[in-house]
Protein backbone atom coordinates (compact mmCIF):
# COMPACT_ATOMS: atom_id res chain seq x y z
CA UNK A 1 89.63 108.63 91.10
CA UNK A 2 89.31 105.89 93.83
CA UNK A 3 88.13 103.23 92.19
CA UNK A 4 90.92 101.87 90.08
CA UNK A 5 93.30 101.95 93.44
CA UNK A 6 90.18 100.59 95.57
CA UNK A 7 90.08 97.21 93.44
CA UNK A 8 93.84 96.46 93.22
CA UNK A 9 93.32 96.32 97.06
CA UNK A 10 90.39 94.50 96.90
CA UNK A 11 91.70 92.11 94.91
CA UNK A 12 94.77 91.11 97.15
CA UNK A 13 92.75 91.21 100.05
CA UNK A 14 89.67 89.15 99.30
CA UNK A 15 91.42 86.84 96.81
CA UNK A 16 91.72 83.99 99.09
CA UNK A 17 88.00 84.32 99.72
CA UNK A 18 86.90 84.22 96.44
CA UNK A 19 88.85 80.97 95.79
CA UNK A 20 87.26 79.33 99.17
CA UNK A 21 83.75 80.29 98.55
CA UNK A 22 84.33 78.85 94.97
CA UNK A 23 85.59 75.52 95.97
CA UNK A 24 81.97 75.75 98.40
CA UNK A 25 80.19 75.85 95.23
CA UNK A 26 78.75 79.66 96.11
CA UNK A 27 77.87 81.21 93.59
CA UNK A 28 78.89 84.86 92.57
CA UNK A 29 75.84 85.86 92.26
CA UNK A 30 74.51 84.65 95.44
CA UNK A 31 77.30 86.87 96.96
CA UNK A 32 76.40 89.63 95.16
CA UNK A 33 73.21 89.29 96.75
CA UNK A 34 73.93 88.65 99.86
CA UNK A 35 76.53 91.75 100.17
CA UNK A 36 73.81 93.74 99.29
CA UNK A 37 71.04 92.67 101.85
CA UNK A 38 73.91 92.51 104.25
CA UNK A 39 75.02 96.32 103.40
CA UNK A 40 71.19 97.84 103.45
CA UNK A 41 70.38 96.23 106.28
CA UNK A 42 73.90 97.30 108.59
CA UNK A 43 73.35 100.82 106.69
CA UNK A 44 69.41 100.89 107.53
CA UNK A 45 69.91 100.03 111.05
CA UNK A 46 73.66 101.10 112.54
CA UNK A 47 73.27 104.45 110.85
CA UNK A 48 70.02 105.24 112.61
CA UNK A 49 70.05 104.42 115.42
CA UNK A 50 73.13 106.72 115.97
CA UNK A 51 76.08 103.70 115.75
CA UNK A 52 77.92 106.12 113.65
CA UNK A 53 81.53 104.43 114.26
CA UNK A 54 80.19 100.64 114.10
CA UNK A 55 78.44 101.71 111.09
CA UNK A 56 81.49 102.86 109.06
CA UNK A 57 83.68 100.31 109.50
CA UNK A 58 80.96 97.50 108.92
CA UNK A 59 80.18 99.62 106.27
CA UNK A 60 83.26 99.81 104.73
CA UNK A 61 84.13 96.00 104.87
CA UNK A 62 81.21 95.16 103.52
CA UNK A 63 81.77 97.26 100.14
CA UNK A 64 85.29 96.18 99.84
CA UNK A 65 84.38 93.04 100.04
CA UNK A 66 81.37 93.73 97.14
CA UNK A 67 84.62 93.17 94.71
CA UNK A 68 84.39 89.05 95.58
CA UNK A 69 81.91 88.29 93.00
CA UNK A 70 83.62 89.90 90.26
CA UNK A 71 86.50 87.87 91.54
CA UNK A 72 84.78 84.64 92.17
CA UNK A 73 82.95 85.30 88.49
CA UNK A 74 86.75 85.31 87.02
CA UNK A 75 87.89 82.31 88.75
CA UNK A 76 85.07 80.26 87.21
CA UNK A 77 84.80 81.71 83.73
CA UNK A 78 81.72 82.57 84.31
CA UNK A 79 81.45 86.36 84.10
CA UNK A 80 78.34 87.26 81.79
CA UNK A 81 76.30 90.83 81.25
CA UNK A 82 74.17 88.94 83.41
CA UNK A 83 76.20 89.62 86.20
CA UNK A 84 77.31 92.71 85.35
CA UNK A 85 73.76 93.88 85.27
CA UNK A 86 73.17 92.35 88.49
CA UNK A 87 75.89 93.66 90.37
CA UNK A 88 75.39 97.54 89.06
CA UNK A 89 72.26 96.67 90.08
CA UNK A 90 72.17 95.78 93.49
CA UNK A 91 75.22 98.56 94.15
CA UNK A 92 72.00 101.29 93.40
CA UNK A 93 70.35 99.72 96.58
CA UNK A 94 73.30 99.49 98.75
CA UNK A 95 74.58 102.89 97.73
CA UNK A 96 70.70 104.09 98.72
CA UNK A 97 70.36 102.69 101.99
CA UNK A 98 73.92 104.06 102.58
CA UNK A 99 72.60 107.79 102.10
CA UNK A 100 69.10 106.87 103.41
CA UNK A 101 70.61 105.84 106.85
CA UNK A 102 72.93 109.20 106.91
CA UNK A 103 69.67 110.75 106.17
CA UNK A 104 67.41 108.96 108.77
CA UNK A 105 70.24 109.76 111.61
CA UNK A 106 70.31 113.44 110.79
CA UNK A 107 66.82 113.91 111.20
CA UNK A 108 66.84 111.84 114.56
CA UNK A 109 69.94 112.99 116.08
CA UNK A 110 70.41 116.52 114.86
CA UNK A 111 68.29 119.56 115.27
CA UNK A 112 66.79 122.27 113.55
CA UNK A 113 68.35 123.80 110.41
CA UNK A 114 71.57 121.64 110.75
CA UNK A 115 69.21 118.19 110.69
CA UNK A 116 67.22 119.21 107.98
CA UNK A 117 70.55 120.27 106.15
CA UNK A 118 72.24 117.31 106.45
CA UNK A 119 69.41 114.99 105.87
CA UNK A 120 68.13 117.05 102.29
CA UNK A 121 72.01 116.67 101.56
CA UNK A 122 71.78 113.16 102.30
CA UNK A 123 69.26 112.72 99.84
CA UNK A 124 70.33 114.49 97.38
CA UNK A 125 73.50 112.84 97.77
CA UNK A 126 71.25 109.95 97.19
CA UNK A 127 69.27 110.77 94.01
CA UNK A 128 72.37 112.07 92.14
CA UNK A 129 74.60 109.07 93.18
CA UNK A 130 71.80 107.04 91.05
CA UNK A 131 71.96 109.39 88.11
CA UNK A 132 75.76 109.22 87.79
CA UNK A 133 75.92 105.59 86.68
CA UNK A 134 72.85 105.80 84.76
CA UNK A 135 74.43 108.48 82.72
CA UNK A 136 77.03 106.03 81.98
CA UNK A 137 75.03 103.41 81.59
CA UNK A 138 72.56 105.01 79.13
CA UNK A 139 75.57 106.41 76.80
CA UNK A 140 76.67 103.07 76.03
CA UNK A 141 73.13 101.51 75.24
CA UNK A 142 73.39 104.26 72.18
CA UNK A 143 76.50 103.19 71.80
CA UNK A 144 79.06 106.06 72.97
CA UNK A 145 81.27 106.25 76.29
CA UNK A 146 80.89 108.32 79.40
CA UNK A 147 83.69 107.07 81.16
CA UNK A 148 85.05 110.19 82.63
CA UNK A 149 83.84 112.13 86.09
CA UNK A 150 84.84 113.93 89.37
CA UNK A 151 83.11 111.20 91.94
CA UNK A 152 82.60 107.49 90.82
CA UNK A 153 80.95 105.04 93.02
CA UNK A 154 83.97 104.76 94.65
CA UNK A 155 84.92 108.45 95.60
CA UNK A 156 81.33 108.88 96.68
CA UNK A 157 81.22 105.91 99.19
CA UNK A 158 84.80 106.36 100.63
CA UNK A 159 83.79 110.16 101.84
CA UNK A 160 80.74 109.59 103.25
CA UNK A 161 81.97 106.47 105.12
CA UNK A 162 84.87 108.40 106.52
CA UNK A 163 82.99 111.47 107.25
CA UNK A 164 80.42 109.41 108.96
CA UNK A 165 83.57 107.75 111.32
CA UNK A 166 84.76 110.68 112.18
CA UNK A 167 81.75 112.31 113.04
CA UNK A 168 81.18 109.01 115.23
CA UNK A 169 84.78 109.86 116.71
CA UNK A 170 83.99 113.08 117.95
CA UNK A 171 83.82 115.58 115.48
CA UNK A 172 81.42 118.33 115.10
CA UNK A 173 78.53 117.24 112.87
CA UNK A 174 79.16 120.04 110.22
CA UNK A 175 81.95 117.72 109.10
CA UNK A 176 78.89 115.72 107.54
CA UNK A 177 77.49 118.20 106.53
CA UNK A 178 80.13 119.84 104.63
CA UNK A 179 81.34 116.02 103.49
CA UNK A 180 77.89 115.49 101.90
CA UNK A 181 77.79 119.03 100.35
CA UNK A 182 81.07 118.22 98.67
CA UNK A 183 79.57 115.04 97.36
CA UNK A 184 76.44 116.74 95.97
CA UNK A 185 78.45 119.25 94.08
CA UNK A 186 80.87 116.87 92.76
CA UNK A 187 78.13 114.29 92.05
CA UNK A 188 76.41 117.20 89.81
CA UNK A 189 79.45 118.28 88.28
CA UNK A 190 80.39 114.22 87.22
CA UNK A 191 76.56 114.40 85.41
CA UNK A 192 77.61 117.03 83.56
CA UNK A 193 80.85 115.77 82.45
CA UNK A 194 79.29 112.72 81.43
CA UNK A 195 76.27 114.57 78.90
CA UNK A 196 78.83 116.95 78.19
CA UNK A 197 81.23 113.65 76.75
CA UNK A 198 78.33 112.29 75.09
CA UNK A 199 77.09 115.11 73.55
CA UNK A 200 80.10 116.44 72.31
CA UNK A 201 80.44 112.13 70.47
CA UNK A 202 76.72 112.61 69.15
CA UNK A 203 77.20 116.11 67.67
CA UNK A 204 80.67 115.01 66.11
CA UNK A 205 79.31 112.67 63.18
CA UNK A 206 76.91 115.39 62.25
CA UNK A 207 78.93 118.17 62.64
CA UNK A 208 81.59 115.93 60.16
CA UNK A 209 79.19 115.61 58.11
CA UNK A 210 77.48 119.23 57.90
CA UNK A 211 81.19 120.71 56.87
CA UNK A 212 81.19 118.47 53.83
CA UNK A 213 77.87 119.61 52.99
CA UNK A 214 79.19 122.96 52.98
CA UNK A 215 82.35 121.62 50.77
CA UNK A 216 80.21 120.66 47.94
């Protein structure tokens, strides 16, 4: 729902960036590497270690700014499926240590039956936020569409991020924990809109043809 909004901004933002780290002679996908080492490792270690505020916003930068390659890739004509697989790539590891760090910090900073809440909703959070795209992903490699769902990449990383900023604010830690619960439902739900799309476009052919079986 996010997502289409979230790169229009991107876009305008980071533009100028793209076109100066072109004119360096970076390449895109040295920056889509980089963002992602750079967004584990501020996830990994801010989140943890209980930097709940810092984290967020670092956080957040950082994945707007993951929308330079595919700008820098445009500039220089050199967008491939090369880099497309790259970049979907890499997002599975930032979008991991993103969860993984919630995860880690619940079980360090919270106790009892809320930590271990929080942290197996984390996780979940995680695991499902990897099945998503390869739902997607594995539709069109047979050749059919999945582009439909509650919580894209984007939805998924904007609520955590501010849940985790305004628990760093001051807010009670349930607001996590119900943030992350809300993800893990809607995460589930998007998986089943996507084999639901699919498998009503791989029964359709057949089912075409079974009715003029029955014709003849």
């Amino acid at each position: 729902m996010l997502s289409t909004n979230a790169r229009g901004f991107a876009r305008a933002v980071f533009s100028p960036a793209a076109r100066l780290l072109v004119r360096l002679g970076v390449s895109p996908d040295a920056v889509t590497v980089a963002g992602t080492v750079l967004t584990s490792t501020a996830a990994l270690t801010l989140l943890p270690t209980g930097h709940l505020t810092a984290g967020a916003l670092v956080l957040g930068a950082l994945v707007v700014a993951d929308n330079l390659d595919g700008q820098m890739a445009r500039l220089t004509g050199t967008e491939s499926r090369w880099g497309a697989f790259l970049d979907s790539t890499m997002d599975r590891f930032a979008d991991a240590a993103i969860f993984a760090g919630v995860g880690v910090w619940a079980l360090r900073h919270l106790d009892g039956a809320l930590g271990n809440l929080t942290a197996g909703l984390a996780f979940v959070c995680l695991v499902l936020g990897s099945v998503v795209p390869y739902a997607k992903a594995r539709a069109e490699s047979l050749g059919m569409t999945a582009n439909v769902g509650l919580a894209e990449r984007a939805d998924r990383i904007v609520v955590v991020l501010a849940a985790v900023l305004l628990t760093g604010l001051g807010l009670p830690a349930q607001v996590l924990t119900v943030a992350l619960a809300l993800l893990a439902l809607a995460s589930a739900y998007t998986v089943f809109q996507r084999m639901r799309a699919v498998h009503d476009q791989a029964r359709g052919p057949r089912t075409a043809g079974a009715d003029a079986e029955d014709a003849r």
